[in-house]
Each structure stands twice: as structure tokens, then as C-alpha cells.
PDB file of N, CA and C in Angstrom:
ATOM      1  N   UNK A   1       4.771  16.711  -4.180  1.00  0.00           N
ATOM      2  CA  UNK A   1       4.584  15.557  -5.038  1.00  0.00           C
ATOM      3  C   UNK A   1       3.424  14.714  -4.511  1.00  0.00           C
ATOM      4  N   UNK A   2       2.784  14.300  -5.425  1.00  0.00           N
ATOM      5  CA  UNK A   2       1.196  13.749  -5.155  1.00  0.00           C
ATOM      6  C   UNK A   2       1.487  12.260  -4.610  1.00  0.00           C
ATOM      7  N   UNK A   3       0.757  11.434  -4.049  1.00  0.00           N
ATOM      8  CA  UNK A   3       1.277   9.812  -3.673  1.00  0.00           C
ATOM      9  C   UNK A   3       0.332   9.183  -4.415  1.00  0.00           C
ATOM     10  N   UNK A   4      -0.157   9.654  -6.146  1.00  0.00           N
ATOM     11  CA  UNK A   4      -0.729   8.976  -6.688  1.00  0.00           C
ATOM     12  C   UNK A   4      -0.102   9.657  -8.321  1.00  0.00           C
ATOM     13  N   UNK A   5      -0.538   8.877  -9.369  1.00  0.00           N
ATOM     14  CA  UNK A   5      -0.501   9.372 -10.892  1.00  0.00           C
ATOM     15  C   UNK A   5      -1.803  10.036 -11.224  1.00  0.00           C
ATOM     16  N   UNK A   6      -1.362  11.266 -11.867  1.00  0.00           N
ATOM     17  CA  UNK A   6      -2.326  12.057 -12.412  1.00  0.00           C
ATOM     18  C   UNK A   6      -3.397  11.138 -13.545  1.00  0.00           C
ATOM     19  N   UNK A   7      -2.535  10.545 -14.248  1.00  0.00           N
ATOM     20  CA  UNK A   7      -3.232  10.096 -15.367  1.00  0.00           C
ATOM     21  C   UNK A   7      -3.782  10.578 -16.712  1.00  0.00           C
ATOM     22  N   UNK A   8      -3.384  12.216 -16.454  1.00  0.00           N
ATOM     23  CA  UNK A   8      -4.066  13.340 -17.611  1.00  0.00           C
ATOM     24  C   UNK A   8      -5.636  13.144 -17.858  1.00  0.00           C
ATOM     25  N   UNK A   9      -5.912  12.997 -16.372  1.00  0.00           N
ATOM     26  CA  UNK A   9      -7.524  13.578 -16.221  1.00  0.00           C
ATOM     27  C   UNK A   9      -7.779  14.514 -15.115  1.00  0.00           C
ATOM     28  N   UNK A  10      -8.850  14.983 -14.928  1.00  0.00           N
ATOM     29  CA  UNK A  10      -9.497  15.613 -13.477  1.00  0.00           C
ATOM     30  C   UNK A  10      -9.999  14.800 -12.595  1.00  0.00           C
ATOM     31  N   UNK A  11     -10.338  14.838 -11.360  1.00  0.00           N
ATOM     32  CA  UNK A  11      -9.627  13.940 -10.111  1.00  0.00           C
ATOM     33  C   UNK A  11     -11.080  13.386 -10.266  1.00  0.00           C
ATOM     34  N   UNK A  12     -12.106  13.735 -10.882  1.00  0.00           N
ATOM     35  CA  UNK A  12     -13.716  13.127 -10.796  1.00  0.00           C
ATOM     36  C   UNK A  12     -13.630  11.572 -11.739  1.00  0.00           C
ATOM     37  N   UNK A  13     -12.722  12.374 -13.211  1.00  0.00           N
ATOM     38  CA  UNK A  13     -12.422  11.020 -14.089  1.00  0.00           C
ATOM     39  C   UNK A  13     -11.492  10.270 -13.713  1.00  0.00           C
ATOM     40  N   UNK A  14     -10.461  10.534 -12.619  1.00  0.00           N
ATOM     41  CA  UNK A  14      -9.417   9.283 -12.655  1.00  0.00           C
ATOM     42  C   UNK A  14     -10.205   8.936 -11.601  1.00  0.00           C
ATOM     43  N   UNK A  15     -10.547   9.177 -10.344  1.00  0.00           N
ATOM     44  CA  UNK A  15     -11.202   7.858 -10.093  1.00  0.00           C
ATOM     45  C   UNK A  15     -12.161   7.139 -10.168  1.00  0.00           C
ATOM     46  N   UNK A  16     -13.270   7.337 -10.791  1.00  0.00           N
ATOM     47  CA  UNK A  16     -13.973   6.482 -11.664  1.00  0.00           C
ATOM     48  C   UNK A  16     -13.886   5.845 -12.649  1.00  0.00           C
ATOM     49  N   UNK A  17     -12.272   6.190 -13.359  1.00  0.00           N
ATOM     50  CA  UNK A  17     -11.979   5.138 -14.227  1.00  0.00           C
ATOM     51  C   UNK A  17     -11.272   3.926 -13.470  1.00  0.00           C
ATOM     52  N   UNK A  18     -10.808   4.473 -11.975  1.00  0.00           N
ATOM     53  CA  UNK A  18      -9.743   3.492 -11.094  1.00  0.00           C
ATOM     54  C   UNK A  18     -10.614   2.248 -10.892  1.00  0.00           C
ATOM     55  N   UNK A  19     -11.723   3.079 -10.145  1.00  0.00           N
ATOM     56  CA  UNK A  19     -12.791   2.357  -9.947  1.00  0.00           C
ATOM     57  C   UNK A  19     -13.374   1.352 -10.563  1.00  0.00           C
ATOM     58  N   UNK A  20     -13.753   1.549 -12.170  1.00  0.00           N
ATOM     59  CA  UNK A  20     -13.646   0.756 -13.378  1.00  0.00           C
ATOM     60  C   UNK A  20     -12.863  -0.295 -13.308  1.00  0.00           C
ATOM     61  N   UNK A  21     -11.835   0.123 -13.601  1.00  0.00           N
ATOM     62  CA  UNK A  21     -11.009  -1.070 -13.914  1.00  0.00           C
ATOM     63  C   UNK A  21     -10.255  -1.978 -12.153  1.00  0.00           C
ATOM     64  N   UNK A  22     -10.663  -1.424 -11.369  1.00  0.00           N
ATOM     65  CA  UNK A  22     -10.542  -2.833 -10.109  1.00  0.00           C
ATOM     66  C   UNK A  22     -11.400  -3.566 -10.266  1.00  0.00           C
ATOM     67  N   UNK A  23     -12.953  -2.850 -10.537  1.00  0.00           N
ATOM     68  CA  UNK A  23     -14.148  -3.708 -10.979  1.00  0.00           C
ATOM     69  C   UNK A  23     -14.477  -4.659 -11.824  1.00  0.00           C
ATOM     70  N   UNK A  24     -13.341  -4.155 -12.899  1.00  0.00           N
ATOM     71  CA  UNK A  24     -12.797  -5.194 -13.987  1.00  0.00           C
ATOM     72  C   UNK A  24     -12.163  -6.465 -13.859  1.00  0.00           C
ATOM     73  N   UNK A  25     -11.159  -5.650 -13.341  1.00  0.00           N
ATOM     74  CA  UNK A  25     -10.357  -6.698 -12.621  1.00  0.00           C
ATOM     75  C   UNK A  25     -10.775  -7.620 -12.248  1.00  0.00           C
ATOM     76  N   UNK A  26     -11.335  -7.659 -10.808  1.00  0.00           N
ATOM     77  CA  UNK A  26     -11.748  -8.414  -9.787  1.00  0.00           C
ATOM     78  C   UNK A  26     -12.795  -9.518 -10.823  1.00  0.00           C
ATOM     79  N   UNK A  27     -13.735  -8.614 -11.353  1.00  0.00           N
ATOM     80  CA  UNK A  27     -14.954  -9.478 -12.265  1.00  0.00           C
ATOM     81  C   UNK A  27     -14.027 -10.407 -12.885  1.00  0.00           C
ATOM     82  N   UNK A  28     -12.839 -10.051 -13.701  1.00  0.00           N
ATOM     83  CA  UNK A  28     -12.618 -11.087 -14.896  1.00  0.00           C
ATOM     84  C   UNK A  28     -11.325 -11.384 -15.054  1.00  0.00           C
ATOM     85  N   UNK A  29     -10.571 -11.568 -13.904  1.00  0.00           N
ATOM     86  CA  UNK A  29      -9.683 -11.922 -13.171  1.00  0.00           C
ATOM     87  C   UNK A  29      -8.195 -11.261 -14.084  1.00  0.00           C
ATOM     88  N   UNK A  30      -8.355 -10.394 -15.028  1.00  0.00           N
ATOM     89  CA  UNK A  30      -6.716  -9.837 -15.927  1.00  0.00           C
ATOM     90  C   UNK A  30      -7.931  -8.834 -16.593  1.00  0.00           C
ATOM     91  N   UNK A  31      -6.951  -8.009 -16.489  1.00  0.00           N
ATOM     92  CA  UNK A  31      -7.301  -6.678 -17.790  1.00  0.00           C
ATOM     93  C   UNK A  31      -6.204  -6.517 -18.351  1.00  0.00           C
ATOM     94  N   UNK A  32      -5.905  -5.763 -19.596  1.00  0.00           N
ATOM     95  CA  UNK A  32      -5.336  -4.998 -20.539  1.00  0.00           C
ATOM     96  C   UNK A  32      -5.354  -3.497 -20.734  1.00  0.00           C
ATOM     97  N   UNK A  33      -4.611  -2.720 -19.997  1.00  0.00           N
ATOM     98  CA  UNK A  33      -4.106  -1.185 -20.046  1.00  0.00           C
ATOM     99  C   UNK A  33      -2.756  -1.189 -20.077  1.00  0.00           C
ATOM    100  N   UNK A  34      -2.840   0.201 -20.342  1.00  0.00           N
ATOM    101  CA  UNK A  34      -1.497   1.052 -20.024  1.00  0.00           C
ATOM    102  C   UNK A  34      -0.467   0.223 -18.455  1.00  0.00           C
ATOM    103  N   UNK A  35       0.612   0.708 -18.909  1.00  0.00           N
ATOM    104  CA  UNK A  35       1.392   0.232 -17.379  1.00  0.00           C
ATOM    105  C   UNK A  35       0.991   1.432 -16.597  1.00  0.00           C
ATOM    106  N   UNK A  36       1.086   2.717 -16.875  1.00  0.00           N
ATOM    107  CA  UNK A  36       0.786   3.133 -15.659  1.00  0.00           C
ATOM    108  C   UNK A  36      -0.538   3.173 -14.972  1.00  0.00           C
ATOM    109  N   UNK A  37      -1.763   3.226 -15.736  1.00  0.00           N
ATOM    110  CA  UNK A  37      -2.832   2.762 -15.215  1.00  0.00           C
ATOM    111  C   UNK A  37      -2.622   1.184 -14.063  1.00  0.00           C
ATOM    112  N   UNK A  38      -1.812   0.164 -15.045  1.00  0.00           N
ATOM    113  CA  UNK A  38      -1.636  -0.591 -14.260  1.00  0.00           C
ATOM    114  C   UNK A  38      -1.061  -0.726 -13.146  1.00  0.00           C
ATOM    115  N   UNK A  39      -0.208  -0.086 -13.046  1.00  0.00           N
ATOM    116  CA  UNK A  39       0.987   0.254 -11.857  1.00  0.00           C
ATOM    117  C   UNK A  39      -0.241   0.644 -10.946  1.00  0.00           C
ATOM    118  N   UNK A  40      -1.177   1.863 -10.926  1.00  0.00           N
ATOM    119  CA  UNK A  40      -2.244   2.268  -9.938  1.00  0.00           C
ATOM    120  C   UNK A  40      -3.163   1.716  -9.795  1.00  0.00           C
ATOM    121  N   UNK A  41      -3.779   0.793 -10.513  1.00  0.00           N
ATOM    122  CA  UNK A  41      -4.947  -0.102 -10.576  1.00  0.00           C
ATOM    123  C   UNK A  41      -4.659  -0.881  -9.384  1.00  0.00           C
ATOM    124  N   UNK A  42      -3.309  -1.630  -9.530  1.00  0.00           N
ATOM    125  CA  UNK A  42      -2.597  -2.787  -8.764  1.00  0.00           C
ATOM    126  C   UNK A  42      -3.090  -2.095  -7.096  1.00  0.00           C
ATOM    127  N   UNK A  43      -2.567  -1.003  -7.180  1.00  0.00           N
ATOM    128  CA  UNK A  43      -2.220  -0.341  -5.683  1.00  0.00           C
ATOM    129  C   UNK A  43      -3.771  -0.537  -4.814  1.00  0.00           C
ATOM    130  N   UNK A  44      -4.837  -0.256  -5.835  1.00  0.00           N
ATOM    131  CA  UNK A  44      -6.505   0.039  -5.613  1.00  0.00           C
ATOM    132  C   UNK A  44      -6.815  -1.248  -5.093  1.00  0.00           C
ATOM    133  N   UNK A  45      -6.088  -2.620  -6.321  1.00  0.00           N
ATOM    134  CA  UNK A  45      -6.894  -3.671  -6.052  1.00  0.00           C
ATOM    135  C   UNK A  45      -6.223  -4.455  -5.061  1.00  0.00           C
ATOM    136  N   UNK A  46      -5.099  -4.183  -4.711  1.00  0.00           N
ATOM    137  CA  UNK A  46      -4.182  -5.088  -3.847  1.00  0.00           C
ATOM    138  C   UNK A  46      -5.196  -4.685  -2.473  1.00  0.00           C
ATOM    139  N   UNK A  47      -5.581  -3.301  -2.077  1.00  0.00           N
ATOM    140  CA  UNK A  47      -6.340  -2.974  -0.892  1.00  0.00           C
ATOM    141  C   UNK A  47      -7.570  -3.546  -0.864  1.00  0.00           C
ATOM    142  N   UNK A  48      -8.212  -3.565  -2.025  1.00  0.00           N
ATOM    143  CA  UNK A  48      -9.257  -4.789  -1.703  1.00  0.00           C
ATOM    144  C   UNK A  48      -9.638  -5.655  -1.252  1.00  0.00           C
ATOM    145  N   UNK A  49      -8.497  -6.539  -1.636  1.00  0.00           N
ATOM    146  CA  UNK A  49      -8.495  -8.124  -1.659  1.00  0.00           C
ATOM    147  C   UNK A  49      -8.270  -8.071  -0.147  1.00  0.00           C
ATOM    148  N   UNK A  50      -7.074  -7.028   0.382  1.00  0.00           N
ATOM    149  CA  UNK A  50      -7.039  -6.886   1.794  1.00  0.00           C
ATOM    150  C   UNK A  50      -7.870  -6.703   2.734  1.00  0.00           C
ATOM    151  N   UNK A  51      -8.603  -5.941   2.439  1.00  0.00           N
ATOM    152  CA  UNK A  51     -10.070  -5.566   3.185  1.00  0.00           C
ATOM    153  C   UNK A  51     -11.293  -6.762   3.197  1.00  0.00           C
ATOM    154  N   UNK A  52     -10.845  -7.450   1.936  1.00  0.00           N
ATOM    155  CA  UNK A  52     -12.290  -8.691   1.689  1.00  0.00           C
ATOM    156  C   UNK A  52     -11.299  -9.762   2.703  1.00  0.00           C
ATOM    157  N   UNK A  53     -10.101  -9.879   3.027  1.00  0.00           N
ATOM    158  CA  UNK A  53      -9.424 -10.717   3.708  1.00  0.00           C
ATOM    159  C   UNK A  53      -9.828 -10.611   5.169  1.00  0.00           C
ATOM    160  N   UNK A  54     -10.237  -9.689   5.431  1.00  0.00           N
ATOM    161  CA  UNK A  54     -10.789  -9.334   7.064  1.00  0.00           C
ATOM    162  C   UNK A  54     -12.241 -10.081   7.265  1.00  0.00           C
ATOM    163  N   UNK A  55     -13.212  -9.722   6.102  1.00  0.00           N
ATOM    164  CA  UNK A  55     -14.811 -10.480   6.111  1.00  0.00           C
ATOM    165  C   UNK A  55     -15.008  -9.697   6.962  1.00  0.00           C
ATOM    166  N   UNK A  56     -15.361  -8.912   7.825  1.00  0.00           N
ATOM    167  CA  UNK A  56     -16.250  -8.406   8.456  1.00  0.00           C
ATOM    168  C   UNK A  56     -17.258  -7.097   7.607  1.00  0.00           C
ATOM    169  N   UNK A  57     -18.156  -6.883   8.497  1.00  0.00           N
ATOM    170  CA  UNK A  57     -19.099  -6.195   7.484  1.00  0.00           C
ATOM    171  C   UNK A  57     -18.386  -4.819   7.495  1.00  0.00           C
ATOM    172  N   UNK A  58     -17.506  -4.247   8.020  1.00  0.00           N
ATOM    173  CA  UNK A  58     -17.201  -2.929   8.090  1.00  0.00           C
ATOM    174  C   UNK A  58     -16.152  -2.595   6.749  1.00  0.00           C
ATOM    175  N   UNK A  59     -15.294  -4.081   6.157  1.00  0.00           N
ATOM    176  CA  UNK A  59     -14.732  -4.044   5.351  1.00  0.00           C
ATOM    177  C   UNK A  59     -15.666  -4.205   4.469  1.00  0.00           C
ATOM    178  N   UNK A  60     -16.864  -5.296   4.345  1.00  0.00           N
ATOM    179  CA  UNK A  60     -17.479  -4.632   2.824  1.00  0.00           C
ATOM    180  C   UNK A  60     -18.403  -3.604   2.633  1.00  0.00           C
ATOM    181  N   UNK A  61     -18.719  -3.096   3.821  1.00  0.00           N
ATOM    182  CA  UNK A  61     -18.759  -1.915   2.916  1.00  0.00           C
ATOM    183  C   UNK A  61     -17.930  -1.192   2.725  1.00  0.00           C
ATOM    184  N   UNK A  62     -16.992  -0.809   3.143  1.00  0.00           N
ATOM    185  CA  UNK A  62     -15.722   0.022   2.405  1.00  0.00           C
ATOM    186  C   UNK A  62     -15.697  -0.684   0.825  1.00  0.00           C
ATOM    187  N   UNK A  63     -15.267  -2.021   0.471  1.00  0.00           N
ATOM    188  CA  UNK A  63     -15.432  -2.483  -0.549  1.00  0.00           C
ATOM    189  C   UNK A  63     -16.141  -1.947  -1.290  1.00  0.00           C
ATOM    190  N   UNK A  64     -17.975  -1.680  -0.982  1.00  0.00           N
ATOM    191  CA  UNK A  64     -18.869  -1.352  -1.416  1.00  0.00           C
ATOM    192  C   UNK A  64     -18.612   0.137  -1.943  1.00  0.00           C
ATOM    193  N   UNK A  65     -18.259   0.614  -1.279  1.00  0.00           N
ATOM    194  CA  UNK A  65     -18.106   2.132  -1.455  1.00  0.00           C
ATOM    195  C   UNK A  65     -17.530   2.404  -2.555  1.00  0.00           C
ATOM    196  N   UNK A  66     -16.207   1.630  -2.632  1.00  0.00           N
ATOM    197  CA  UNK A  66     -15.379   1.796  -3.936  1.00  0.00           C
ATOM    198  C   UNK A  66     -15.650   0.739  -4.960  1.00  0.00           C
ATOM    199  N   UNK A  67     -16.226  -0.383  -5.204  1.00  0.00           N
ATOM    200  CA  UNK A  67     -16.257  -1.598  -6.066  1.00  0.00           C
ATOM    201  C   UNK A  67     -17.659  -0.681  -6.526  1.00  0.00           C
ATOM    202  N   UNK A  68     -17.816  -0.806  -8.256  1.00  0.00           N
ATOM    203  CA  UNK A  68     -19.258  -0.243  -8.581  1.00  0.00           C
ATOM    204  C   UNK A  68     -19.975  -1.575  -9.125  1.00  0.00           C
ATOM    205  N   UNK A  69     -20.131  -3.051  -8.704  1.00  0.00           N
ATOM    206  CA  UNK A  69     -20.497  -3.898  -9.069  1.00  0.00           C
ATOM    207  C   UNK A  69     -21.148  -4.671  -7.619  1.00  0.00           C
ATOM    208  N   UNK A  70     -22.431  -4.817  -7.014  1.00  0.00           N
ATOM    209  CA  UNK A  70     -22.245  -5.720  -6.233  1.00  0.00           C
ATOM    210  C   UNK A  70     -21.608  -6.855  -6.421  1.00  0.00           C
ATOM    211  N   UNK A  71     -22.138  -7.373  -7.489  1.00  0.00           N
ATOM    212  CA  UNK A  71     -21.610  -8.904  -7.672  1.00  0.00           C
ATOM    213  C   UNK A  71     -20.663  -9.517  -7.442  1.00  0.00           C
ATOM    214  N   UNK A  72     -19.779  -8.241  -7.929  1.00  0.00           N
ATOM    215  CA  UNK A  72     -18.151  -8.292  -7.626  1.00  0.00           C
ATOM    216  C   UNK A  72     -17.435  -8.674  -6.111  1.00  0.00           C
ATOM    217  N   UNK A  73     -18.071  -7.783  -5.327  1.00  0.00           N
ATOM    218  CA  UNK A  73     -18.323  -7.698  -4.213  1.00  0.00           C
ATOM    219  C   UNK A  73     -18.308  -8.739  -3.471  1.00  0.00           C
ATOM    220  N   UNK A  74     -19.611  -9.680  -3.688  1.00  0.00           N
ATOM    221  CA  UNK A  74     -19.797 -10.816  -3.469  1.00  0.00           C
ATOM    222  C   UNK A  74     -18.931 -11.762  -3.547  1.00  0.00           C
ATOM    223  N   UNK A  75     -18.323 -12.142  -5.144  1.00  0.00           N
ATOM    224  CA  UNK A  75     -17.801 -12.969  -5.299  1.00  0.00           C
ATOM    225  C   UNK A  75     -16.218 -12.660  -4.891  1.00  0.00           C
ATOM    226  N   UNK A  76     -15.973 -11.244  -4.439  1.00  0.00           N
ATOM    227  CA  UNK A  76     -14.668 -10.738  -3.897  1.00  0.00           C
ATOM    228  C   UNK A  76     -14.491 -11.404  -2.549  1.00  0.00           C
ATOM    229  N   UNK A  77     -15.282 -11.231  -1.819  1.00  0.00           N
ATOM    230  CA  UNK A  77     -15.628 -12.119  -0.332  1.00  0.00           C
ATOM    231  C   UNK A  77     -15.862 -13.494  -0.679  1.00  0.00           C
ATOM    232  N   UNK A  78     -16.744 -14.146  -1.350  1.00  0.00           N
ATOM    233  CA  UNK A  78     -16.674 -15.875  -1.123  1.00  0.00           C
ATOM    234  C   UNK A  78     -15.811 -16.268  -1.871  1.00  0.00           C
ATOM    235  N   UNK A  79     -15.363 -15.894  -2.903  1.00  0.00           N
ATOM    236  CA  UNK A  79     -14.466 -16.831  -4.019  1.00  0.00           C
ATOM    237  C   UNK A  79     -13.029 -16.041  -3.967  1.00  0.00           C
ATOM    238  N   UNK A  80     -12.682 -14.927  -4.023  1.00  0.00           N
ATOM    239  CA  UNK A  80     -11.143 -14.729  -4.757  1.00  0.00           C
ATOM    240  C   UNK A  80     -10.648 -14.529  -2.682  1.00  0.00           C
ATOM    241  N   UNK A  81     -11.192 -13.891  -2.138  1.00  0.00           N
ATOM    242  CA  UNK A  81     -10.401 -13.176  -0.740  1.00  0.00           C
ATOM    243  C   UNK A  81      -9.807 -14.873  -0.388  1.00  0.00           C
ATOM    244  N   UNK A  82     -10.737 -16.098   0.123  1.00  0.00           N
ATOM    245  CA  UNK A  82     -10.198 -17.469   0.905  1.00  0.00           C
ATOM    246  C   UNK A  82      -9.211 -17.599   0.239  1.00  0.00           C
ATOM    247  N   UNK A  83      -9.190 -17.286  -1.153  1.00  0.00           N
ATOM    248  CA  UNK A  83      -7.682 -18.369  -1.933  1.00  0.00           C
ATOM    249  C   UNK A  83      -6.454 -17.515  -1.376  1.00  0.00           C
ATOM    250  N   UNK A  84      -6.586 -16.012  -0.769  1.00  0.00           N
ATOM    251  CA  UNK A  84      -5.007 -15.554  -0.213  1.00  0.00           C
ATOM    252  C   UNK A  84      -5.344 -15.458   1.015  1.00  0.00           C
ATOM    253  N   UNK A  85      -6.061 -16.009   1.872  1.00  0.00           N
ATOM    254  CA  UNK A  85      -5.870 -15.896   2.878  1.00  0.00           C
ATOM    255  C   UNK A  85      -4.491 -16.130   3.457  1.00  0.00           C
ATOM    256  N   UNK A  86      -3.833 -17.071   3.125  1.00  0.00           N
ATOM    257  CA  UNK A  86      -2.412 -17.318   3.866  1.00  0.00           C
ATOM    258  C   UNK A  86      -1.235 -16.450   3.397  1.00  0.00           C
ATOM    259  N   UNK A  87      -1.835 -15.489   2.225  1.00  0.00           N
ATOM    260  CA  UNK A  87      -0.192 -14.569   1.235  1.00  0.00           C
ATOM    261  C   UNK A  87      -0.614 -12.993   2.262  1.00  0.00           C
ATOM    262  N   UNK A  88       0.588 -13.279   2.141  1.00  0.00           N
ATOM    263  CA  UNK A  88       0.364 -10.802   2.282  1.00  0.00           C
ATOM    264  C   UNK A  88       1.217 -10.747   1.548  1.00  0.00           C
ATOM    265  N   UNK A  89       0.041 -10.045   0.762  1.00  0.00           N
ATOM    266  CA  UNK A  89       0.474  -9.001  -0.258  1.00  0.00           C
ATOM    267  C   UNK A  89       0.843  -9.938  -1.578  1.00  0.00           C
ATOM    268  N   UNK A  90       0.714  -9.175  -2.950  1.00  0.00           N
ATOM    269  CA  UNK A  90       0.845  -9.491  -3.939  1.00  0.00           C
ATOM    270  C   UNK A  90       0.219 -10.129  -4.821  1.00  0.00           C
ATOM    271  N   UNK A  91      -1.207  -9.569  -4.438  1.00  0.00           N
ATOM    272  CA  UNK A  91      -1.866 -10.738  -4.769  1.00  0.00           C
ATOM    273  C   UNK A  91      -2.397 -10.555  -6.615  1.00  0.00           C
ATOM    274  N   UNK A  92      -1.694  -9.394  -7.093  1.00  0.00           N
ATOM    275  CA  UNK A  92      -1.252  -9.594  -8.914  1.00  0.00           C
ATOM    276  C   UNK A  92      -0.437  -9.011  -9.279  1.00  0.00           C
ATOM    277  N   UNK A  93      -0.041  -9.406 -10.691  1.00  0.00           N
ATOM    278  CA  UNK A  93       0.978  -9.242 -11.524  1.00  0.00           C
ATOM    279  C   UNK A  93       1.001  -8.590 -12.322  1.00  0.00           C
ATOM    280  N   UNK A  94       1.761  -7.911 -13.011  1.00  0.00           N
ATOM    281  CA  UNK A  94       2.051  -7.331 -14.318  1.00  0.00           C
ATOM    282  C   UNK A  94       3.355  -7.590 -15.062  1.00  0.00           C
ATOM    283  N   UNK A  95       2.672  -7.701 -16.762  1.00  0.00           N
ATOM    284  CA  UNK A  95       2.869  -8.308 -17.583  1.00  0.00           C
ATOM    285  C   UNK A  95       3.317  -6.911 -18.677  1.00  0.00           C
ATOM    286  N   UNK A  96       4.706  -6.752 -19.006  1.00  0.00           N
ATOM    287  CA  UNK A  96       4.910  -5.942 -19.991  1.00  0.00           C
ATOM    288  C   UNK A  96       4.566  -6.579 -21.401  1.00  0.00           C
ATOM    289  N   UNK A  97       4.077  -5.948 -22.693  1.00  0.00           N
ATOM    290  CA  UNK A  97       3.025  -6.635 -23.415  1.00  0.00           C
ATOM    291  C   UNK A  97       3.831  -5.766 -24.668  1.00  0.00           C
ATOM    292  N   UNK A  98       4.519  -4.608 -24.593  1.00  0.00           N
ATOM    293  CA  UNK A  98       4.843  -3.292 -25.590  1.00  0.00           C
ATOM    294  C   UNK A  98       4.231  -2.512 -25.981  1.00  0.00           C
ATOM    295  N   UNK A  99       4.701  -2.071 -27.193  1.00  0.00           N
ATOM    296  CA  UNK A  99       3.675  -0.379 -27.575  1.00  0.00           C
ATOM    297  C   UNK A  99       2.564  -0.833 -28.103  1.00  0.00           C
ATOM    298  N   UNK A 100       1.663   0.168 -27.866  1.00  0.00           N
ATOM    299  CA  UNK A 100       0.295   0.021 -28.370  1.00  0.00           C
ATOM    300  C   UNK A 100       0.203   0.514 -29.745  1.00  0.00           C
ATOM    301  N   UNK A 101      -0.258   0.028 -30.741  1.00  0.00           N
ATOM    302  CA  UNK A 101      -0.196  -0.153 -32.266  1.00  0.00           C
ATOM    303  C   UNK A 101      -0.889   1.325 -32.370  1.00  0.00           C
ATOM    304  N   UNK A 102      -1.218   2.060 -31.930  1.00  0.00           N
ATOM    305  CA  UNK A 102      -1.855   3.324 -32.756  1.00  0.00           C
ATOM    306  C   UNK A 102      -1.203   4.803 -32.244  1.00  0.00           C
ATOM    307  N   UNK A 103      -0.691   4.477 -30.712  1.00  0.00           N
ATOM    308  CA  UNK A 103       0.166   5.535 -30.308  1.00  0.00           C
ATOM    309  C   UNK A 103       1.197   5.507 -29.553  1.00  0.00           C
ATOM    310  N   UNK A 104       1.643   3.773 -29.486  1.00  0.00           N
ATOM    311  CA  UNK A 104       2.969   3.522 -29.403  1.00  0.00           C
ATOM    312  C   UNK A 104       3.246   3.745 -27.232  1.00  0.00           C
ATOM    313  N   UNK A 105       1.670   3.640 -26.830  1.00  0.00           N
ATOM    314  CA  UNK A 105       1.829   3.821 -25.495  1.00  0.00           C
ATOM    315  C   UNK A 105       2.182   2.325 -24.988  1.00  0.00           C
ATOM    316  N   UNK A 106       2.786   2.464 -23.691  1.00  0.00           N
ATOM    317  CA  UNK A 106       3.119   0.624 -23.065  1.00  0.00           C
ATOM    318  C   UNK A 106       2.160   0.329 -22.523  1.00  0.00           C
ATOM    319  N   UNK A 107       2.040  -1.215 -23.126  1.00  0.00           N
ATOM    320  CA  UNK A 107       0.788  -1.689 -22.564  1.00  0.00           C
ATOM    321  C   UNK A 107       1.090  -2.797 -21.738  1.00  0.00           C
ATOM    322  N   UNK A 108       0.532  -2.898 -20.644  1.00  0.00           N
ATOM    323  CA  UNK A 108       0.363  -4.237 -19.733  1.00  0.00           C
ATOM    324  C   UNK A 108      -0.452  -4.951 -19.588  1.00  0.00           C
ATOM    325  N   UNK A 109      -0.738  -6.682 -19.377  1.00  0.00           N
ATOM    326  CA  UNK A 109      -1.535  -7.179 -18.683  1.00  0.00           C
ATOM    327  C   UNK A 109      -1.344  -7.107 -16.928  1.00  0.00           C
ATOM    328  N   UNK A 110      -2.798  -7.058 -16.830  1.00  0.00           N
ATOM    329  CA  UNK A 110      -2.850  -6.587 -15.326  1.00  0.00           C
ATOM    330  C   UNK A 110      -3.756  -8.382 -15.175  1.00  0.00           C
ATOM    331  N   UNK A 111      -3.168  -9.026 -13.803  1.00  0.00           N
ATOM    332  CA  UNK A 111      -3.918 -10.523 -13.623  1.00  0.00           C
ATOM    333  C   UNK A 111      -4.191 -10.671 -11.942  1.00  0.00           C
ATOM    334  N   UNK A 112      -4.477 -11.492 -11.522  1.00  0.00           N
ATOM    335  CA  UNK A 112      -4.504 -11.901 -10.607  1.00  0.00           C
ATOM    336  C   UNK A 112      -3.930 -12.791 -10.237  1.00  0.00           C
ATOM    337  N   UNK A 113      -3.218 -12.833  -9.041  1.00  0.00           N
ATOM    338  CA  UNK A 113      -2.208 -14.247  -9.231  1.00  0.00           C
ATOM    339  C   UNK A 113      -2.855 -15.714  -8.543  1.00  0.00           C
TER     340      UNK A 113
END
């Protein structure tokens, strides 16, 4: 058993869509997917915020590696990492939202807390 969700892609497209949407995330503080996308998104971005919580340069570039936005980046280190400095862990939520109007899949908001 894998310690991740397939997603019903090949391992090149799920994580560049993972990738995507932490990038999302982080940029615009809630997205809108699937729960299980969300359920794995969470897992991607919760390690982030952890790594931008350290500030040293060895964590951003790891950041770098996986975030496809500098900007993000940036504003992952000066603006969103100080506000949890004092939490571990949890640093978002999900929001059951229901079926999605065209194929009835569950949809979540994904936020930042």
C-alpha cells in the first residue's frame, strides 16, 4: 500500500498537479478541489509552511524545489511562515462543500488557517 493517493494519473501528472495547487494555495490563501486532492494537497502544504518555519536557506530551497512560483516563496517566508510560528501543525482546514454539479464528485474548500 502506497503512503500517498494515486489520484488516477501517472506519477509525472500527480505531482505537478500537487505542486500546482500548494502553489495555489499558498499564493491565494483557499482553493477549491476535490476532498481527496485536498486531503493530499494539505499533507504537501502543511510541510511547507514547516520548512519556511525554520528560515534558513537550506529550507528554501527545498521550498524552491517544490513551490513553482518564486513569489510564493518569498511571501511564504516573510508573510504567511511568522504568523505560525508559535502553532505545530495545522496550519489549514478543510471545508466539506458537496457534490460537484456535473459528476457528482466531493468537493472541498482547502484554506489556510
Amino acid at each position: 500500500m502506497a503512503g500517498y493517493r494515486r489520484l488516477g494519473r501517472v506519477s509525472d501528472h500527480r505531482k505537478l498537479m500537487m505542486r500546482n495547487l500548494v502553489t495555489s494555495l499558498l499564493k491565494n490563501g483557499r482553493i477549491q478541489t476535490t476532498e481527496t486532492r485536498a486531503k493530499e494537497t494539505k499533507k504537501a502544504a502543511e510541510r511547507m509552511i514547516t520548512l519556511a518555519k525554520r528560515g534558513d536557506l537550506h529550507s528554501r530551497r527545498l521550498v524552491l524545489a517544490y513551490v513553482t512560483e518564486e513569489a510564493v516563496v518569498a511571501s511564504l517566508f516573510t508573510d504567511i511562515a511568522p504568523k505560525y510560528q508559535d502553532r505545530n501543525g495545522g496550519y489549514t482546514r478543510i471545508y466539506k462543500l458537496g457534490p460537484r454539479k456535473g459528476d457528482a464528485a466531493p468537493m472541498a474548500l482547502l484554506e489556510l488557517v
